[in-house]
C-alpha atoms as a PDB file:
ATOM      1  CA  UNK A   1       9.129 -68.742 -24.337  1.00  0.00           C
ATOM      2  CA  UNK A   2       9.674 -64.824 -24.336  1.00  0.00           C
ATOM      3  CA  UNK A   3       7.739 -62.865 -21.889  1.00  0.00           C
ATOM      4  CA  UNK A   4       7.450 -59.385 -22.678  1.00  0.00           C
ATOM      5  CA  UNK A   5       8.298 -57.039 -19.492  1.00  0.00           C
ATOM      6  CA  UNK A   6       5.058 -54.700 -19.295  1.00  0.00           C
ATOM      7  CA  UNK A   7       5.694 -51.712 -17.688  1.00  0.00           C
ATOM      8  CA  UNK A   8       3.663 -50.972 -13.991  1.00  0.00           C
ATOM      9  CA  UNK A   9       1.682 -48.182 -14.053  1.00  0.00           C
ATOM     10  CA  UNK A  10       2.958 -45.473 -12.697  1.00  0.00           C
ATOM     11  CA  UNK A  11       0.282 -43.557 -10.478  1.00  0.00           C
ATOM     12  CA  UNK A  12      -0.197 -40.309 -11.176  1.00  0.00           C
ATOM     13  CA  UNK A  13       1.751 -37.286  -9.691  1.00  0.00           C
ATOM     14  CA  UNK A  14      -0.158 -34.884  -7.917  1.00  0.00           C
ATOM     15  CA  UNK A  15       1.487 -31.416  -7.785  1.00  0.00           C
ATOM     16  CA  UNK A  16       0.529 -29.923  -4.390  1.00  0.00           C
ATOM     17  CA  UNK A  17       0.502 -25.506  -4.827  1.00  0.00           C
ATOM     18  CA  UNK A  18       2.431 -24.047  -2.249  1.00  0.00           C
ATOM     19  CA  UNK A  19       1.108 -20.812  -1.406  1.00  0.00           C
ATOM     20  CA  UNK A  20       3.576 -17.800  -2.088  1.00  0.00           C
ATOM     21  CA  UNK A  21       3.376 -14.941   0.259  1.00  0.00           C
ATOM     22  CA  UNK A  22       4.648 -11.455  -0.836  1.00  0.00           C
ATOM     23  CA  UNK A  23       5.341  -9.098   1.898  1.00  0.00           C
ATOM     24  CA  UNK A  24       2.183  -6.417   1.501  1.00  0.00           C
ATOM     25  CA  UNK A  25       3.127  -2.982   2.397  1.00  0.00           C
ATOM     26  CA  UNK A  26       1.558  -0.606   4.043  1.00  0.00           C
ATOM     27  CA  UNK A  27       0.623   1.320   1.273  1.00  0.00           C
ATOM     28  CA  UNK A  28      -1.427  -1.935  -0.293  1.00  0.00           C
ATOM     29  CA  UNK A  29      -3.049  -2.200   3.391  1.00  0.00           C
ATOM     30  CA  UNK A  30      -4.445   1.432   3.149  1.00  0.00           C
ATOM     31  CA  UNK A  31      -5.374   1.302  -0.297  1.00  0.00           C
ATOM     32  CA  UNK A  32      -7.665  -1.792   0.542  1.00  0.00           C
ATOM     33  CA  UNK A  33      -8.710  -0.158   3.232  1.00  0.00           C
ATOM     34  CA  UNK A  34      -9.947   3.134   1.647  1.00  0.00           C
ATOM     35  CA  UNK A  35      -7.666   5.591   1.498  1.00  0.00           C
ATOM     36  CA  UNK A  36      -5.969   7.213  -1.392  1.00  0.00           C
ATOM     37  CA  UNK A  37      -2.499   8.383  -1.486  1.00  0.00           C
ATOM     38  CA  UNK A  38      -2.365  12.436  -1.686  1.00  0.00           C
ATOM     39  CA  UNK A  39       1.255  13.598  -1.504  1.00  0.00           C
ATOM     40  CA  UNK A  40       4.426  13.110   0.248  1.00  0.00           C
ATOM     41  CA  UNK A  41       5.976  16.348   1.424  1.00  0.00           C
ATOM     42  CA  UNK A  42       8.199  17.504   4.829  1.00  0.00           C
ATOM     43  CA  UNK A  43       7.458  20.333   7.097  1.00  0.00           C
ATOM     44  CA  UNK A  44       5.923  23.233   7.430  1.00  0.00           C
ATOM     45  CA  UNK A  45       4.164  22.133   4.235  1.00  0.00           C
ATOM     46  CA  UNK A  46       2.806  18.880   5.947  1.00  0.00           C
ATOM     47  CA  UNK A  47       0.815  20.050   8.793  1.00  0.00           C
ATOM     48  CA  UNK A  48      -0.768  22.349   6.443  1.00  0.00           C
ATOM     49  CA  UNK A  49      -1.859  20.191   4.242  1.00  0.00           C
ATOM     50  CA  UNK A  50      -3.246  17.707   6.827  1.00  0.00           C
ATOM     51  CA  UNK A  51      -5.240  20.820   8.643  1.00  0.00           C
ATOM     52  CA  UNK A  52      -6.546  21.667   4.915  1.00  0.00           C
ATOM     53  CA  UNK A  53      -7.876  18.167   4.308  1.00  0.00           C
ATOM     54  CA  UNK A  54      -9.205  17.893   7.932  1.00  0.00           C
ATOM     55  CA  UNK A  55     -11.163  21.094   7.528  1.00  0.00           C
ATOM     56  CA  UNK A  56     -12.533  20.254   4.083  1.00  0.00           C
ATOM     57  CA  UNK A  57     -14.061  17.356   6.342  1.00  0.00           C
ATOM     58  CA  UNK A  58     -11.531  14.127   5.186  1.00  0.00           C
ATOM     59  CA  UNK A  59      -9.940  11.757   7.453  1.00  0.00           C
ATOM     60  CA  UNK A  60      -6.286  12.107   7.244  1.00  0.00           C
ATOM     61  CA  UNK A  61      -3.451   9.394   7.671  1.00  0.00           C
ATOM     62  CA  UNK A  62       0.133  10.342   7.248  1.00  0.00           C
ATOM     63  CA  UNK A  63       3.041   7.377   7.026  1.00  0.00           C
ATOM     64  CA  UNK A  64       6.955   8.195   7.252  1.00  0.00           C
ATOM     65  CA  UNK A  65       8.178   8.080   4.131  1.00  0.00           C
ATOM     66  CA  UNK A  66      10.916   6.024   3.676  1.00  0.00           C
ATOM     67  CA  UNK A  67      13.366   5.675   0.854  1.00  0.00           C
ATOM     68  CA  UNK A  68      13.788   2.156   0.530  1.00  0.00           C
ATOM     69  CA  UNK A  69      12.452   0.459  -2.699  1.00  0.00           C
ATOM     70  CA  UNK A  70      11.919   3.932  -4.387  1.00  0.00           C
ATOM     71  CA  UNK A  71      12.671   4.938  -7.302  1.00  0.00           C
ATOM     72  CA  UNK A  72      14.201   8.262  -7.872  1.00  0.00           C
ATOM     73  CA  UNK A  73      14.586   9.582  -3.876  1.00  0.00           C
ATOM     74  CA  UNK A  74      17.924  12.062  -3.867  1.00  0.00           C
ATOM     75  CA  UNK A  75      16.277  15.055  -3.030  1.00  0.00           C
ATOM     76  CA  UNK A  76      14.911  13.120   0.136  1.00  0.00           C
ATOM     77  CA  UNK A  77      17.840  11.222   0.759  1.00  0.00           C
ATOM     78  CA  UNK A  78      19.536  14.788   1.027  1.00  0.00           C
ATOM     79  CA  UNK A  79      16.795  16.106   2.976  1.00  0.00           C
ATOM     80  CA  UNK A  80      17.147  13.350   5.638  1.00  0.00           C
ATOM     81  CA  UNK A  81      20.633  13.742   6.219  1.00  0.00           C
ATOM     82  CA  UNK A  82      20.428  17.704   6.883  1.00  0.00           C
ATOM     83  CA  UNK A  83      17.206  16.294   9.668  1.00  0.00           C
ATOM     84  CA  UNK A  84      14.220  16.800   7.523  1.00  0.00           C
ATOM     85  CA  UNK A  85      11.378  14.117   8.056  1.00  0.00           C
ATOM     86  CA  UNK A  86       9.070  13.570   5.535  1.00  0.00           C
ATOM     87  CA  UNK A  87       5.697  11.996   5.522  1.00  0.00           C
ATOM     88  CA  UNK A  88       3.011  10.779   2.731  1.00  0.00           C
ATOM     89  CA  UNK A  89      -0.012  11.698   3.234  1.00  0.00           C
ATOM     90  CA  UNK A  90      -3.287   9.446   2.754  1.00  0.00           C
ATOM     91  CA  UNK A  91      -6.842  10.708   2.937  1.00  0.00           C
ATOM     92  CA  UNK A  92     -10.348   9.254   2.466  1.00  0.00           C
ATOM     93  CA  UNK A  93     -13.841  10.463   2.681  1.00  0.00           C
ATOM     94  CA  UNK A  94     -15.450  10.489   6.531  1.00  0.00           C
ATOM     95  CA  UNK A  95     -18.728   7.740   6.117  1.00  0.00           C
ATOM     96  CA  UNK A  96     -21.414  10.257   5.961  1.00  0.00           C
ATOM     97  CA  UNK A  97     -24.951   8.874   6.990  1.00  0.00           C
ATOM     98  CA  UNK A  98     -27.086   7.998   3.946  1.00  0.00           C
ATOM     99  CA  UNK A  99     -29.558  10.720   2.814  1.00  0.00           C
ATOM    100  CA  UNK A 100     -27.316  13.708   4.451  1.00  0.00           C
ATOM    101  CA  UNK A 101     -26.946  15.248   1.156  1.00  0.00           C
ATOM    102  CA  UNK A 102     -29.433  17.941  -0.112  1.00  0.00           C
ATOM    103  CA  UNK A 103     -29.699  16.614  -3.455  1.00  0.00           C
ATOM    104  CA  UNK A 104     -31.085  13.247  -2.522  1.00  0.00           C
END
């Protein structure tokens, strides 16, 4: 008598997703949050442009720009070494209280 070897059922695999975690930046934080990236510019030019949006009634937010992970950044790469600090500016709209506006 030949007995036929029948293969045991394998149970099924079950492929478990491991969740993958990029590091966000700053940049994706604020954007999420609101605010929309204006310009990134150094001194005297910065303050100005923060006390421009300010007046015009905006909420400002200005990060240190760094050159790491950009693309083209030899102009502030020279900058930095002769001491210049430069900074990227952010704004967004203040919340205004519904029905503020003349038109409505």
């Amino acid at each position: 008598m030949v007995s036929a070897m029948i293969p045991k059922a394998q149970p099924p695999k079950f492929v478990i997703p491991i969740a993958q975690h990029k590091e966000v930046s700053v940049e994706d934080v604020l954007i999420k949050d609101g605010w929309v990236r204006q310009t990134t510019i150094g001194e005297p030019r910065l303050t100005e442009i923060v006390q421009n949006y300010k007046a015009m009634g905006f909420e400002v937010h200005v990060e240190e720009f760094k050159t790491e992970g950009a693309d083209c950044t030899t102009c502030f790469d020279a900058g930095q070494e002769m001491g210049f600090m430069y900074g990227t500016v952010y704004v967004r709209k203040r919340g205004e209280p519904a029905g503020e506006d003349e038109l409505f």
